[in-house]
C-alpha atoms as a PDB file:
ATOM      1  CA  UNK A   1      -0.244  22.532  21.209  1.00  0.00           C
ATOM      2  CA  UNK A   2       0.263  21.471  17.808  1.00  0.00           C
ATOM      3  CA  UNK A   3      -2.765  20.195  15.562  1.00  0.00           C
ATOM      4  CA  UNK A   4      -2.071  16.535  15.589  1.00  0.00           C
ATOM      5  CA  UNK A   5      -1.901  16.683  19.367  1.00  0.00           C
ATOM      6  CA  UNK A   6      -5.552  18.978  19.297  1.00  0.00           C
ATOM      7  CA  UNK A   7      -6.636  16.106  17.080  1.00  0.00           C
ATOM      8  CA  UNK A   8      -5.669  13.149  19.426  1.00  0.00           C
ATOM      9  CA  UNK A   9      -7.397  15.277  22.568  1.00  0.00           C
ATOM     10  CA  UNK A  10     -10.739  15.804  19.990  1.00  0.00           C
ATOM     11  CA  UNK A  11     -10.393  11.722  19.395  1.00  0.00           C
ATOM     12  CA  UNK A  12     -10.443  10.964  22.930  1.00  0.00           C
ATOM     13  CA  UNK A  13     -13.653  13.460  24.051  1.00  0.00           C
ATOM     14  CA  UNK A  14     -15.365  11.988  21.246  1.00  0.00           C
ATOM     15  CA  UNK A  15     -15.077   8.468  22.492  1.00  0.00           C
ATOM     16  CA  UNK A  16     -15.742   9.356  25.755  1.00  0.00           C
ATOM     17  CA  UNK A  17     -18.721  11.254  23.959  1.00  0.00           C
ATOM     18  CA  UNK A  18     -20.142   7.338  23.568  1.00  0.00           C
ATOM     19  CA  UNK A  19     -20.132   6.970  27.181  1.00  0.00           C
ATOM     20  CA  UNK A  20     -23.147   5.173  28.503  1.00  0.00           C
ATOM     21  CA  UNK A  21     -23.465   8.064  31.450  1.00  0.00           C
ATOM     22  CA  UNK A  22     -25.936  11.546  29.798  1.00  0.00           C
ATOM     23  CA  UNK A  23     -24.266  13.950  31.896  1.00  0.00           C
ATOM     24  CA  UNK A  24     -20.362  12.377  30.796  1.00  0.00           C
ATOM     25  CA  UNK A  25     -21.242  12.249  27.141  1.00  0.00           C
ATOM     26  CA  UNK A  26     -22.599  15.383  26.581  1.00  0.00           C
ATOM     27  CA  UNK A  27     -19.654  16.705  28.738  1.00  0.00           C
ATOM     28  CA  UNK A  28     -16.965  14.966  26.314  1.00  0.00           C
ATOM     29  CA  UNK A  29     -19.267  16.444  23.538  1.00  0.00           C
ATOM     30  CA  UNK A  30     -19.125  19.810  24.319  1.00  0.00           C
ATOM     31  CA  UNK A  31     -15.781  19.482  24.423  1.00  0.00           C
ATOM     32  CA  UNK A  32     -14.901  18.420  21.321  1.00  0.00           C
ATOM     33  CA  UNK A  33     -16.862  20.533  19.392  1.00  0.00           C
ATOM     34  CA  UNK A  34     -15.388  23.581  21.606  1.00  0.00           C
ATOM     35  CA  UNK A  35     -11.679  22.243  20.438  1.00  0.00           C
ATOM     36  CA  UNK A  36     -13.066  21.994  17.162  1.00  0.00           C
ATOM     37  CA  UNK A  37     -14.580  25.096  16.692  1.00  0.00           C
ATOM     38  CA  UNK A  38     -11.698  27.014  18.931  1.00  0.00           C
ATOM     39  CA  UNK A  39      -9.159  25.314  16.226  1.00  0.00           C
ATOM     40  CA  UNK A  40     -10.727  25.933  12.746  1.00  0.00           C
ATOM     41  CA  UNK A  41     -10.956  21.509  13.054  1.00  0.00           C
ATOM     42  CA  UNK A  42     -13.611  20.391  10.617  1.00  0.00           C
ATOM     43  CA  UNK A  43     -15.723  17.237  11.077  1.00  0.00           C
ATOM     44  CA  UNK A  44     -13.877  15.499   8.039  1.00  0.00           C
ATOM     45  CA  UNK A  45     -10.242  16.290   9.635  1.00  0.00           C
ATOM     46  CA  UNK A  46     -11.234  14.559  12.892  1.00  0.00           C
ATOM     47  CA  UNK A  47     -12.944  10.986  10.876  1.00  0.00           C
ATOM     48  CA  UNK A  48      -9.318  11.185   9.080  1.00  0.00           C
ATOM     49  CA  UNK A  49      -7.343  11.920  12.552  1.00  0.00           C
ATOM     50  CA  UNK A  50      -7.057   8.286  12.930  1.00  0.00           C
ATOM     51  CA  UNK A  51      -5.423   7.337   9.508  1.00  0.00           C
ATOM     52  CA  UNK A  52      -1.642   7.328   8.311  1.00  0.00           C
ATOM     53  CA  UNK A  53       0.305   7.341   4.826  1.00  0.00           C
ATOM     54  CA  UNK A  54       3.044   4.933   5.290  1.00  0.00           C
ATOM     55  CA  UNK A  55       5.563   5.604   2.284  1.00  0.00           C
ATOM     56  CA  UNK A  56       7.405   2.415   0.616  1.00  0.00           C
ATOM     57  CA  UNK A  57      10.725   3.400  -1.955  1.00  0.00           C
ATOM     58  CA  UNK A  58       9.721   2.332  -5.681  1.00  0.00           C
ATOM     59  CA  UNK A  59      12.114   1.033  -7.843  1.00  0.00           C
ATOM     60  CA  UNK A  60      12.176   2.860 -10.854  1.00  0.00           C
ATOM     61  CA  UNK A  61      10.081   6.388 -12.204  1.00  0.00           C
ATOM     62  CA  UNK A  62       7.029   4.041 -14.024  1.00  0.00           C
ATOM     63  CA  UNK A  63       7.020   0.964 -12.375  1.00  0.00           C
ATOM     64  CA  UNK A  64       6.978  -2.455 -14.114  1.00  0.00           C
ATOM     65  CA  UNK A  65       3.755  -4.419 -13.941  1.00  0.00           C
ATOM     66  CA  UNK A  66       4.922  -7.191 -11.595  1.00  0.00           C
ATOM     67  CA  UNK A  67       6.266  -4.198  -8.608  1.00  0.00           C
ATOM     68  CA  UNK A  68       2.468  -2.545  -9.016  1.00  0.00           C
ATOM     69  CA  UNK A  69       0.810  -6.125  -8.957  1.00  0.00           C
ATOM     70  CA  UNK A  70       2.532  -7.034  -5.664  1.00  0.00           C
ATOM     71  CA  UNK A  71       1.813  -3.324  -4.244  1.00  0.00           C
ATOM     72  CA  UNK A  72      -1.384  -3.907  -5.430  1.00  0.00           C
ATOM     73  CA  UNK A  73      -1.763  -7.153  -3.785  1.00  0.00           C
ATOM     74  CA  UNK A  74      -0.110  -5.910  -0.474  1.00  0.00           C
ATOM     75  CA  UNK A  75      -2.260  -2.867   0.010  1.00  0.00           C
ATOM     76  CA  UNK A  76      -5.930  -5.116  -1.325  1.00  0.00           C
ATOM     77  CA  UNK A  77      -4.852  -7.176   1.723  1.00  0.00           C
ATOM     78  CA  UNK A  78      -4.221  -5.035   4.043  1.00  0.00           C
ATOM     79  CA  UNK A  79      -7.085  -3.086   3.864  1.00  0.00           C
ATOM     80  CA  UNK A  80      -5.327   0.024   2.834  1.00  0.00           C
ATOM     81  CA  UNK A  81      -5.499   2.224  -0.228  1.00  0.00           C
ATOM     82  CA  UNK A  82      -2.566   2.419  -2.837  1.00  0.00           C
ATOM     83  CA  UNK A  83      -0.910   5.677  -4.189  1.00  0.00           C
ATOM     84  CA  UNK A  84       2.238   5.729  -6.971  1.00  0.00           C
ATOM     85  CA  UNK A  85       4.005   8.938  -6.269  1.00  0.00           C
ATOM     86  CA  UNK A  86       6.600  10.508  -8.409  1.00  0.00           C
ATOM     87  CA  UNK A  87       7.560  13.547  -6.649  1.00  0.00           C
ATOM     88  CA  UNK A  88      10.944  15.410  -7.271  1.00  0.00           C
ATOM     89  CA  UNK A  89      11.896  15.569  -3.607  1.00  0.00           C
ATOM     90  CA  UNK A  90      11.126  11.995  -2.399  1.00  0.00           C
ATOM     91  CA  UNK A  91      11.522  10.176  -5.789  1.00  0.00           C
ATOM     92  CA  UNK A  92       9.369   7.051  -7.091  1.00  0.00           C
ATOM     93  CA  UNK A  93       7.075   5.782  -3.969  1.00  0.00           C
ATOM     94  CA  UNK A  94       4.313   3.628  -3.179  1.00  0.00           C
ATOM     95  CA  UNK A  95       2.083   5.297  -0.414  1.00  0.00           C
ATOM     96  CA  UNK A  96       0.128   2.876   1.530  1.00  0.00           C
ATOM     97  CA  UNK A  97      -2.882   4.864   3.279  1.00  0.00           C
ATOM     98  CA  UNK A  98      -4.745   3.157   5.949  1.00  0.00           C
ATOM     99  CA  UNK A  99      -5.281   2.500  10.295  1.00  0.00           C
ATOM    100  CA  UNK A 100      -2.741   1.072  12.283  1.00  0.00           C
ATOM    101  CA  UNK A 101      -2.139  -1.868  12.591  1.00  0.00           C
ATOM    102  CA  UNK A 102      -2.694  -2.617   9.195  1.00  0.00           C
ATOM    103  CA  UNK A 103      -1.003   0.011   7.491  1.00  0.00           C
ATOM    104  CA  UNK A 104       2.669  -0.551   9.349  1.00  0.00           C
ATOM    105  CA  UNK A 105       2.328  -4.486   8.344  1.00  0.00           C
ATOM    106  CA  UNK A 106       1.575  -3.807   4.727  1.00  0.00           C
ATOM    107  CA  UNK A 107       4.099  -1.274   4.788  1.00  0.00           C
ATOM    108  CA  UNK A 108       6.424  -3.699   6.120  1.00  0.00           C
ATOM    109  CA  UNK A 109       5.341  -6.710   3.792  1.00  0.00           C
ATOM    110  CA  UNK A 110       5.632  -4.724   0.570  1.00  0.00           C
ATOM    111  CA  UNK A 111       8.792  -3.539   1.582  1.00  0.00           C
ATOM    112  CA  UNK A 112      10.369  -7.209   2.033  1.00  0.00           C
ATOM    113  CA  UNK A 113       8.442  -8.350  -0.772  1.00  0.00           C
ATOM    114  CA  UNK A 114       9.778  -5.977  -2.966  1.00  0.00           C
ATOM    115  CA  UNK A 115      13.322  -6.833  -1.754  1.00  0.00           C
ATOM    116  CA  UNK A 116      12.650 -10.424  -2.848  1.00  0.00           C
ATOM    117  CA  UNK A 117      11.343 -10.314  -5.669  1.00  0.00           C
ATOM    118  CA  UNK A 118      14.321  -8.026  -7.011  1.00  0.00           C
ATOM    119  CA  UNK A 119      16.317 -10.398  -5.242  1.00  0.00           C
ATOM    120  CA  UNK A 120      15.330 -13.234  -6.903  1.00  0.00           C
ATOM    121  CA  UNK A 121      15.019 -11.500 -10.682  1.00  0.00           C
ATOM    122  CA  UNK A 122      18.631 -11.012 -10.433  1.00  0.00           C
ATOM    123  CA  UNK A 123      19.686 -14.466  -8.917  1.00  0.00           C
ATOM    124  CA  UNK A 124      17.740 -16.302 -12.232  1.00  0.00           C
ATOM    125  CA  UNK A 125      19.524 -13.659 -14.515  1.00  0.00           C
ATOM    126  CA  UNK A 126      23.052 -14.621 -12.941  1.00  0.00           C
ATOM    127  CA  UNK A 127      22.017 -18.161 -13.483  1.00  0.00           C
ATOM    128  CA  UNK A 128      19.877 -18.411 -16.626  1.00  0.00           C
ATOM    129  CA  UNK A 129      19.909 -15.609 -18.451  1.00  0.00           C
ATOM    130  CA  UNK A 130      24.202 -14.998 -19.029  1.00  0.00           C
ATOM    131  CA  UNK A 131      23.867 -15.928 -22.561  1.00  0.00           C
ATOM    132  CA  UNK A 132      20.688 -13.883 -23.709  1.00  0.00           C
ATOM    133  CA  UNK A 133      20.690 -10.144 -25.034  1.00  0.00           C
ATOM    134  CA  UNK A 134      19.999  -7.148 -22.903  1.00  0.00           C
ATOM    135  CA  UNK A 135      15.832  -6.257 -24.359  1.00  0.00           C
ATOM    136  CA  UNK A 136      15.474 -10.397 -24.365  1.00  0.00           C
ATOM    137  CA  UNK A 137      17.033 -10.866 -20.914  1.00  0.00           C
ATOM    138  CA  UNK A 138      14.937  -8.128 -19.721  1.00  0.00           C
ATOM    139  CA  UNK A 139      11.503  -9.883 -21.060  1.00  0.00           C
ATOM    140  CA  UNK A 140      12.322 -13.243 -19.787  1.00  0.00           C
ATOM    141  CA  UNK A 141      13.477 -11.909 -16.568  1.00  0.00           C
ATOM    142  CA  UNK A 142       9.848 -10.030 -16.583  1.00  0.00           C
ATOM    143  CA  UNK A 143       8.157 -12.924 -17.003  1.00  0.00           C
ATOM    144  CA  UNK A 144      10.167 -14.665 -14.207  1.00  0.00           C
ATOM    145  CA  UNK A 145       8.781 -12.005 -12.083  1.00  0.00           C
ATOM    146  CA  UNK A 146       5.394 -12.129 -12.937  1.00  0.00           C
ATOM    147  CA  UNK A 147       5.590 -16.100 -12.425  1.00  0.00           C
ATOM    148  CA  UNK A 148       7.074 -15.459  -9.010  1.00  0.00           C
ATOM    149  CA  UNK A 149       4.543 -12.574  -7.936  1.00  0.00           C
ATOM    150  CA  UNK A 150       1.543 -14.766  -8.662  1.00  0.00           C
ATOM    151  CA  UNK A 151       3.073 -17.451  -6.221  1.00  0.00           C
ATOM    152  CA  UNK A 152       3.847 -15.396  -3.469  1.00  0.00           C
ATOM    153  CA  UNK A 153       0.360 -13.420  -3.901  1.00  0.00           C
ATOM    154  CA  UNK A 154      -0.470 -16.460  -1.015  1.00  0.00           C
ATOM    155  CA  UNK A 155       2.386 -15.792   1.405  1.00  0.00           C
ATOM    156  CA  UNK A 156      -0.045 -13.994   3.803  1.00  0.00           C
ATOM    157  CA  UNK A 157      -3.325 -13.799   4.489  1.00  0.00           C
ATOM    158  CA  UNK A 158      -5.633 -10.810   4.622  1.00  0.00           C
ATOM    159  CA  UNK A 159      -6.485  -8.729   7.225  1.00  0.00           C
ATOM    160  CA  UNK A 160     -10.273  -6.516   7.944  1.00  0.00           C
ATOM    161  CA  UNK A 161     -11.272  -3.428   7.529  1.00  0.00           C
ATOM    162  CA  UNK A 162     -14.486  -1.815   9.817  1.00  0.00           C
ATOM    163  CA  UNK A 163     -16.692   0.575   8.230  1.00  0.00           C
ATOM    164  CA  UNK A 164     -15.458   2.874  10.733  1.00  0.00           C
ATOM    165  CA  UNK A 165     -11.822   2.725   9.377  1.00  0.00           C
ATOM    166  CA  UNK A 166     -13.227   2.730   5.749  1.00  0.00           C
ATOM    167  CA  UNK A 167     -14.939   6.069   6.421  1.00  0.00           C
ATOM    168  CA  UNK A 168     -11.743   6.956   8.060  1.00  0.00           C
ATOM    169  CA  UNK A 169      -9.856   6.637   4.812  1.00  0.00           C
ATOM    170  CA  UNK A 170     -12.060   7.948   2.450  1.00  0.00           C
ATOM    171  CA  UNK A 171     -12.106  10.909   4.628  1.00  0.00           C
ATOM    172  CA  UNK A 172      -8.134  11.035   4.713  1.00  0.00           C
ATOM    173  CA  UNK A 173      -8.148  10.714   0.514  1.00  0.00           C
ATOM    174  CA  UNK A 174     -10.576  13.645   0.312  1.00  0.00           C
ATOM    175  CA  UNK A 175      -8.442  15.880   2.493  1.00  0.00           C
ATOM    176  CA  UNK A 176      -5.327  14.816   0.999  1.00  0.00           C
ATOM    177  CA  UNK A 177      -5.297  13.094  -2.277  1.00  0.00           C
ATOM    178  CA  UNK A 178      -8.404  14.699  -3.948  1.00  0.00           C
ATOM    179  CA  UNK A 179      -7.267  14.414  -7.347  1.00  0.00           C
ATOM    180  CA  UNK A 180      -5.299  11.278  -8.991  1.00  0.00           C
ATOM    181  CA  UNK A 181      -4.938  10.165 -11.847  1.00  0.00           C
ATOM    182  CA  UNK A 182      -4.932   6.317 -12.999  1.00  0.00           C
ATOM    183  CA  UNK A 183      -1.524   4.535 -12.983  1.00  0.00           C
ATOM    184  CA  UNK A 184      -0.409   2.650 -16.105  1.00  0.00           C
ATOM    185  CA  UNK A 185       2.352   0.225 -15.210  1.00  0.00           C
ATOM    186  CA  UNK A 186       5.083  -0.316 -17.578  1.00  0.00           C
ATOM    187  CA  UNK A 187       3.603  -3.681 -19.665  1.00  0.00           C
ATOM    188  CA  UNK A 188       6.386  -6.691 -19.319  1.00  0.00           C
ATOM    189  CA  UNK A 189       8.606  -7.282 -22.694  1.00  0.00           C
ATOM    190  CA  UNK A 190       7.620  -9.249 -25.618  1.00  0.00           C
ATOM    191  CA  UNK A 191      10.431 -11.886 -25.213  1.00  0.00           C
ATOM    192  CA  UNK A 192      11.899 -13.927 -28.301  1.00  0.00           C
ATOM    193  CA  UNK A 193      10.576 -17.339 -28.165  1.00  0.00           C
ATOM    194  CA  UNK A 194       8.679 -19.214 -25.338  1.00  0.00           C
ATOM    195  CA  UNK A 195       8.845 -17.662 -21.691  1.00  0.00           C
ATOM    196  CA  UNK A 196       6.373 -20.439 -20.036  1.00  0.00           C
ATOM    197  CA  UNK A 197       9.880 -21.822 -18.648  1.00  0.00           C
ATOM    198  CA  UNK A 198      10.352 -18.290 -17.226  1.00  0.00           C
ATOM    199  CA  UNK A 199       7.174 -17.959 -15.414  1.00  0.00           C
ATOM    200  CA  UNK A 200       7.024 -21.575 -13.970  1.00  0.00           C
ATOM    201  CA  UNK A 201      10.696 -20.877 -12.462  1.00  0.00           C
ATOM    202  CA  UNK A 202       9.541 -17.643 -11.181  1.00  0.00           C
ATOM    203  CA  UNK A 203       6.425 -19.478 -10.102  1.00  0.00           C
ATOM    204  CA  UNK A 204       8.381 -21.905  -8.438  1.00  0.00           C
ATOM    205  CA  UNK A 205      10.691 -19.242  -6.620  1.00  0.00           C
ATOM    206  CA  UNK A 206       8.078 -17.419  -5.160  1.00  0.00           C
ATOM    207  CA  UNK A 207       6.176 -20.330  -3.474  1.00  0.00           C
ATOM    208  CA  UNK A 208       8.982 -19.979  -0.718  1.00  0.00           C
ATOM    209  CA  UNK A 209       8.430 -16.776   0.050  1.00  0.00           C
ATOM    210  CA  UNK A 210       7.310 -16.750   3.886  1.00  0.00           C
ATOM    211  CA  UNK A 211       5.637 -13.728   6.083  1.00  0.00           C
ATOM    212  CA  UNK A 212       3.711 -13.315   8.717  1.00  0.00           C
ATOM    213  CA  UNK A 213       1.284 -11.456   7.500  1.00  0.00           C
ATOM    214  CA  UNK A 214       0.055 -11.468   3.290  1.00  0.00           C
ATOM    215  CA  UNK A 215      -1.523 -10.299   0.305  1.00  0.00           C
ATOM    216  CA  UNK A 216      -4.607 -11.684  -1.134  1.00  0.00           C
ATOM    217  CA  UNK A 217      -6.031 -12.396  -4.540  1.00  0.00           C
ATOM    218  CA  UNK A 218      -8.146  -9.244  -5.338  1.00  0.00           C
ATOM    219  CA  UNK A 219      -5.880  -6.215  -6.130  1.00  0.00           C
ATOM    220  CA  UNK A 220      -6.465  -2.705  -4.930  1.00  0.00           C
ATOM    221  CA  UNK A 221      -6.952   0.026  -7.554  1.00  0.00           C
ATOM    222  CA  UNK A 222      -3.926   1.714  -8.806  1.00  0.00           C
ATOM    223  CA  UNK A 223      -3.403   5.387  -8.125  1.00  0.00           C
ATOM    224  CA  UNK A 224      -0.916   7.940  -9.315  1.00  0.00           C
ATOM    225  CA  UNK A 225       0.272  10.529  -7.998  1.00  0.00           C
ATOM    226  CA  UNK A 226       2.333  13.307  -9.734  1.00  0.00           C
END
């Protein structure tokens, strides 16, 4: 039996452990702390049993302010905790860390938000931005972006998170992400001239964004990992 599968059996004599029958719950008790003690299983591995790190492809090795801003957003609303990680094997990733079913819908909302907003950045360059120089067209598309991820910030709405699942994840972060450092997005370009014209078109691009499920105001902390 492997230990994920040791870890779901642990799970289920523990809530039987809650049982409103003596003699059942101190069964499913004993039980669980015979698994745990059989399988080297600490009390902090089985609070974290029920959590999962749902990985989400970054664009680029330092990510620009308005991709962390809308992972930021995503994972705040989802009531999951947000990890940058730059690894050699996997490349540039946002890990979203939280209980299902939160953690699969963030994972899925960042990953079409993501595809939208790039979407749209290059749809107002091909329209707007022909005539402009690469570092200018690169500023004024930035500020397109950050326009357009303020907008969509209120495509969903947010969904709770029980003490139990909090303890849940700051159990999972101390087994597995113990030490971060903080992330320092990549600050948008100083463009020539005004960009207010850039933001209120991104602005108005991203009000018709449309999900399901969405991100709220308050933005999660930023995490990096190496």
């Amino acid at each position: 039996m492997d230990k994920d599968s040791i870890l779901r059996k642990i799970q289920k004599c523990m809530a039987l452990a809650g049982s409103a029958e003596p003699a059942e719950a101190a069964a499913a008790l004993r039980q669980a702390q015979a698994l745990m003690r059989e399988h080297g299983i600490s009390d902090l591995e089985v609070t974290a049993a029920s959590v999962q790190e749902m990985p989400v492809r970054a664009r680029a090795d330092n990510p620009t302010m308005h991709e962390s801003l809308t992972a930021s957003m995503v994972a705040d609303a989802f009531g999951c905790r947000l990890i940058f990680s730059n690894g050699f094997v996997h490349g540039p990733r946002w890990l979203l860390v939280g209980c299902s079913p939160n953690v699969d819908v963030a994972a899925y909302a960042l990953q079409v938000l993501l595809r939208l907003l790039f979407k749209a950045r290059k749809d107002y360059i091909a329209a707007k931005l022909k005539r402009c120089g690469p570092k200018n067209k690169r500023a004024r598309a930035d500020a397109f972006c950050m326009g357009w991820v303020h907008a969509a910030s209120g495509a969903v709405s947010n969904m709770e998170r029980t003490d139990e699942q909090d303890k849940a994840i700051e159990a999972f972060m101390s087994l597995n992400h113990p030490d971060l450092d903080s992330l320092k997005p990549r600050e948008p370009r100083a463009a020539r001239g005004d960009t207010w014209a850039d933001r209120a078109a991104g602005h108005l691009a991203g009000q018709g964004v449309q999900l399901h499920q969405g991100v709220g105001a308050a933005a999660a902390p930023l995490m990096l990992e190496g």
